[in-house]
N, C-alpha and C. Protein backbone atom coordinates (compact mmCIF):
# COMPACT_ATOMS: atom_id res chain seq x y z
N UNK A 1 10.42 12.15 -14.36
CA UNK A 1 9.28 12.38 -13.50
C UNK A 1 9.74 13.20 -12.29
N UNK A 2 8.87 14.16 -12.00
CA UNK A 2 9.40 15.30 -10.93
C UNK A 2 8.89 14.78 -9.52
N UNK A 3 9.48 14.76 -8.56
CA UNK A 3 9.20 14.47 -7.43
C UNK A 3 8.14 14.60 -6.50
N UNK A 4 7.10 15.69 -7.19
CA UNK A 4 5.97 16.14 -6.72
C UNK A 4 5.02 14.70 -8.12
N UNK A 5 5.20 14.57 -9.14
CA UNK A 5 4.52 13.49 -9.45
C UNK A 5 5.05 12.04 -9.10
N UNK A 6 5.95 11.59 -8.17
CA UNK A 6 5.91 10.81 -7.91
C UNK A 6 5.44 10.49 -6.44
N UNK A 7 5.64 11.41 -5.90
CA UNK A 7 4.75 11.97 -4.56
C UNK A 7 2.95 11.59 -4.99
N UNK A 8 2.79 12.34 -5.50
CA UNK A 8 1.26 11.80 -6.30
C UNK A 8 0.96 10.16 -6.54
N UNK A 9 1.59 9.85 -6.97
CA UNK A 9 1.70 8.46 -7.41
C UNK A 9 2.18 7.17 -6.32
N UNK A 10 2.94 7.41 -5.19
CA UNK A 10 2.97 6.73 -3.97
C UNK A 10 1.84 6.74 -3.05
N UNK A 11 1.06 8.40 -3.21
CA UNK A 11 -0.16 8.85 -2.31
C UNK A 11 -1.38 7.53 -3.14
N UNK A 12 -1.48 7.65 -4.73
CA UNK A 12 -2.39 6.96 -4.67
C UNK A 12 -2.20 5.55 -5.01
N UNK A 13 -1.07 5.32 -4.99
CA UNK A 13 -0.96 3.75 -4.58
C UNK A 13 -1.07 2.99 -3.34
N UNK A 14 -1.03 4.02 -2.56
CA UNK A 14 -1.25 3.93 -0.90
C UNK A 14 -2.51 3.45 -0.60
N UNK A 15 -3.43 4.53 -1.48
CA UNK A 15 -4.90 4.71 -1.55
C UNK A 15 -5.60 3.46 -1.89
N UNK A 16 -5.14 2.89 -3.10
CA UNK A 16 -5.67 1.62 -3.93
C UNK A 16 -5.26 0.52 -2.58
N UNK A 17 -4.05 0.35 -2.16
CA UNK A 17 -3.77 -0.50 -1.36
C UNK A 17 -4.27 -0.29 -0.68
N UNK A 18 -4.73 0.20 0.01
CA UNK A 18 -6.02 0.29 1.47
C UNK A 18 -6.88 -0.65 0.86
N UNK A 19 -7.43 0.34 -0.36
CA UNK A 19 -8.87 -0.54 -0.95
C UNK A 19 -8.93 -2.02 -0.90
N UNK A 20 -7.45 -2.34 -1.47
CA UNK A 20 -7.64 -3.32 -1.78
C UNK A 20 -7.48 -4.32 -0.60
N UNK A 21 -6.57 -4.10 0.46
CA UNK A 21 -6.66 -5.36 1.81
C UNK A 21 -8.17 -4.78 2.27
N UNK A 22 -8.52 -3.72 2.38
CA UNK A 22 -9.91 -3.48 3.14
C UNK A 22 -11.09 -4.68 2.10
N UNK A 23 -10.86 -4.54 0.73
CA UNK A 23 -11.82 -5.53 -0.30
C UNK A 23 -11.47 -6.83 0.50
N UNK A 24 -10.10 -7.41 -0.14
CA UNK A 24 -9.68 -8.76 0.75
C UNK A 24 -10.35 -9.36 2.21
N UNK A 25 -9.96 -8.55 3.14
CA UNK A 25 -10.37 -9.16 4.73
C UNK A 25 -11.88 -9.11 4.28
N UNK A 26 -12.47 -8.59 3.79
CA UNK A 26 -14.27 -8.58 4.16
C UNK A 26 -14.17 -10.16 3.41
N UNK A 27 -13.72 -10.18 2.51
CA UNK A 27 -13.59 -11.42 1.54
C UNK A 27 -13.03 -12.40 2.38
N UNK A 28 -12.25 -12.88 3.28
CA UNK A 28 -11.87 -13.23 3.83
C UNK A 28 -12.31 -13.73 5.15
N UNK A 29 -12.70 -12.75 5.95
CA UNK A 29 -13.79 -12.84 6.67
C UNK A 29 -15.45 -13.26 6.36
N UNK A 30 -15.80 -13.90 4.77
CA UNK A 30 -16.93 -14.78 4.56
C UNK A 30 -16.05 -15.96 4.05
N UNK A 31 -15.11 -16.06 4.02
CA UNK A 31 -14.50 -17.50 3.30
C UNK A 31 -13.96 -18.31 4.57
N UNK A 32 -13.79 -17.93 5.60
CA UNK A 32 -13.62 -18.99 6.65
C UNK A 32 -13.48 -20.78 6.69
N UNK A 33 -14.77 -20.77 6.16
CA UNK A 33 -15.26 -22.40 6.07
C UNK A 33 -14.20 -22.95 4.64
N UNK A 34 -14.24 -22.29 4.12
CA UNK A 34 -12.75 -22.83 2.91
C UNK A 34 -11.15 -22.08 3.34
N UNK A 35 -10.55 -23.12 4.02
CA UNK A 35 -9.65 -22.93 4.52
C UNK A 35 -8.38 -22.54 3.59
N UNK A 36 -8.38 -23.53 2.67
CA UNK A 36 -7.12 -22.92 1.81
C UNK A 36 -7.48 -21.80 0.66
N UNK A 37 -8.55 -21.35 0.96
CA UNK A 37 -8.79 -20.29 -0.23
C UNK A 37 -9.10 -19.07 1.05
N UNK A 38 -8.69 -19.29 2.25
CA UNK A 38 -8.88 -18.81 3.36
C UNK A 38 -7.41 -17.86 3.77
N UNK A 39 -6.13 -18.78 3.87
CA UNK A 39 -5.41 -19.08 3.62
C UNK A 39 -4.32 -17.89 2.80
N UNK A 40 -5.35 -18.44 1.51
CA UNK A 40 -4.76 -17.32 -0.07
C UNK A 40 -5.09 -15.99 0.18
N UNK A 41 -5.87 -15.90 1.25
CA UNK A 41 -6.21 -14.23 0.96
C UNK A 41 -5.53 -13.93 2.35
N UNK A 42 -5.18 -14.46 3.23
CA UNK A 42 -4.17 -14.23 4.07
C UNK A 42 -3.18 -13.77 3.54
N UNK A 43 -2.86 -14.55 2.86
CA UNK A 43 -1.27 -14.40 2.43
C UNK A 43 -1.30 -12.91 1.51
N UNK A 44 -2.23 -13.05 0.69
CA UNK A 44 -2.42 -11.49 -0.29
C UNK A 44 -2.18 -10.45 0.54
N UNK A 45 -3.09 -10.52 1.85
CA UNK A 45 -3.29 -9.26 2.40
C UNK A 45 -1.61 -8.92 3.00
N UNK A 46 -1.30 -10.10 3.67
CA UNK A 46 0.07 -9.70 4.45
C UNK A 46 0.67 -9.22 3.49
N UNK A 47 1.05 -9.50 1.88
CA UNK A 47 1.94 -9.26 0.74
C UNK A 47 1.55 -7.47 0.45
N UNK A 48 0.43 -7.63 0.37
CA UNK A 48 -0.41 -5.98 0.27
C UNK A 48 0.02 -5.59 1.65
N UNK A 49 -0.09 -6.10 2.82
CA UNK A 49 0.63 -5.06 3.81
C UNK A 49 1.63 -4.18 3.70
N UNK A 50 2.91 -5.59 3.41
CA UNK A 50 4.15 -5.47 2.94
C UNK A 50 4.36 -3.98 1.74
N UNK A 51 3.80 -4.51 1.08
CA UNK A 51 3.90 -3.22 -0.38
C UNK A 51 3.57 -1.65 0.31
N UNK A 52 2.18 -2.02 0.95
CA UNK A 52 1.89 -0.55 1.39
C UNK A 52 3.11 0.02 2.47
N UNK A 53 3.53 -0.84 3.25
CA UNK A 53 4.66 -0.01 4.16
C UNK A 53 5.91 0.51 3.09
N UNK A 54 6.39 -0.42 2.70
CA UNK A 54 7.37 -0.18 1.72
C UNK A 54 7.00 1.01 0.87
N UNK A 55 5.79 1.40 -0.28
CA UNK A 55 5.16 2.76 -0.18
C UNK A 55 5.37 3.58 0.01
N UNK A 56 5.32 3.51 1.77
CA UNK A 56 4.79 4.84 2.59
C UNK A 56 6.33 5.22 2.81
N UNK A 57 7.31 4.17 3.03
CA UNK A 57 8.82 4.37 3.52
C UNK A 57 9.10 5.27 1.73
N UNK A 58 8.86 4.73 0.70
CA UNK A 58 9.83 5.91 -0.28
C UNK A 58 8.80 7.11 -0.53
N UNK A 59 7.31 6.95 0.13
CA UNK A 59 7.05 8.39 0.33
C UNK A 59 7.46 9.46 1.00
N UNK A 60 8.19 8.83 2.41
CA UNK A 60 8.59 9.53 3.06
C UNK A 60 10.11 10.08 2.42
N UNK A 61 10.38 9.44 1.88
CA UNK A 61 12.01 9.59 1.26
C UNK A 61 11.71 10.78 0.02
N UNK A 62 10.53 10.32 -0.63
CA UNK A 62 10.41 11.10 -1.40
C UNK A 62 9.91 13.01 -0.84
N UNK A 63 8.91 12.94 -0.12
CA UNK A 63 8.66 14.06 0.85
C UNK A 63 10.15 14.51 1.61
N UNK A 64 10.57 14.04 1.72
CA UNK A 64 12.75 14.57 2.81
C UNK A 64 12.90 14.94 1.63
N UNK A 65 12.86 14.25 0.48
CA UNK A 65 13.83 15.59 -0.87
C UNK A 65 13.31 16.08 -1.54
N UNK A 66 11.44 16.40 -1.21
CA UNK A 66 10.76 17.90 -2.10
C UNK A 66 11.55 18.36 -1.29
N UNK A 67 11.37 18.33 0.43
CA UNK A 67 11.31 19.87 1.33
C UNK A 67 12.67 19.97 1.35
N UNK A 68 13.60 18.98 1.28
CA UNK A 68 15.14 19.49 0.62
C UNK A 68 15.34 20.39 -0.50
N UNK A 69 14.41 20.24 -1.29
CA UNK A 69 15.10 20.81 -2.90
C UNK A 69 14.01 22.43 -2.27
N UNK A 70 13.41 22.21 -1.67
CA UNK A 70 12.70 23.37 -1.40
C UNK A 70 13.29 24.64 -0.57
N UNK A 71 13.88 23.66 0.12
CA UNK A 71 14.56 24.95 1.10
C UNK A 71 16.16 25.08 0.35
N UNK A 72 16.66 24.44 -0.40
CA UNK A 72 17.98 24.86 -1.05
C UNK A 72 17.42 25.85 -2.47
């Protein structure tokens, strides 16, 4: 896999992960009154935080060695 499709593929996993803590908190924000299912989507979202930074860090790694292989 060439670095420009994996570039692609961090961009839209980035994308889905938005979707998906943005789906969560609204979900989250009507489940209040059930605390431990309150709780569970806490924890999802922080885990989905987690993933999306991690993501964005080997996008950036990945973007340092297109514009490496680009300028060599």
């Amino acid at each position: 896999m060439s670095v420009g499709n994996c570039v692609e593929r961090c961009e839209a996993l980035i994308d889905e992960l938005d979707r998906e803590i943005e789906r969560l908190c609204k979900e989250r924000s009507q489940t209040q009154n059930d605390f431990a299912r309150y709780r569970k989507l806490c924890k999802r979202v922080q885990a989905l935080r987690r993933l999306r930074g991690k993501s964005e860090g080997l996008l950036a790694e990945l973007l340092a060695e297109q514009e490496k292989e680009f300028w060599s």
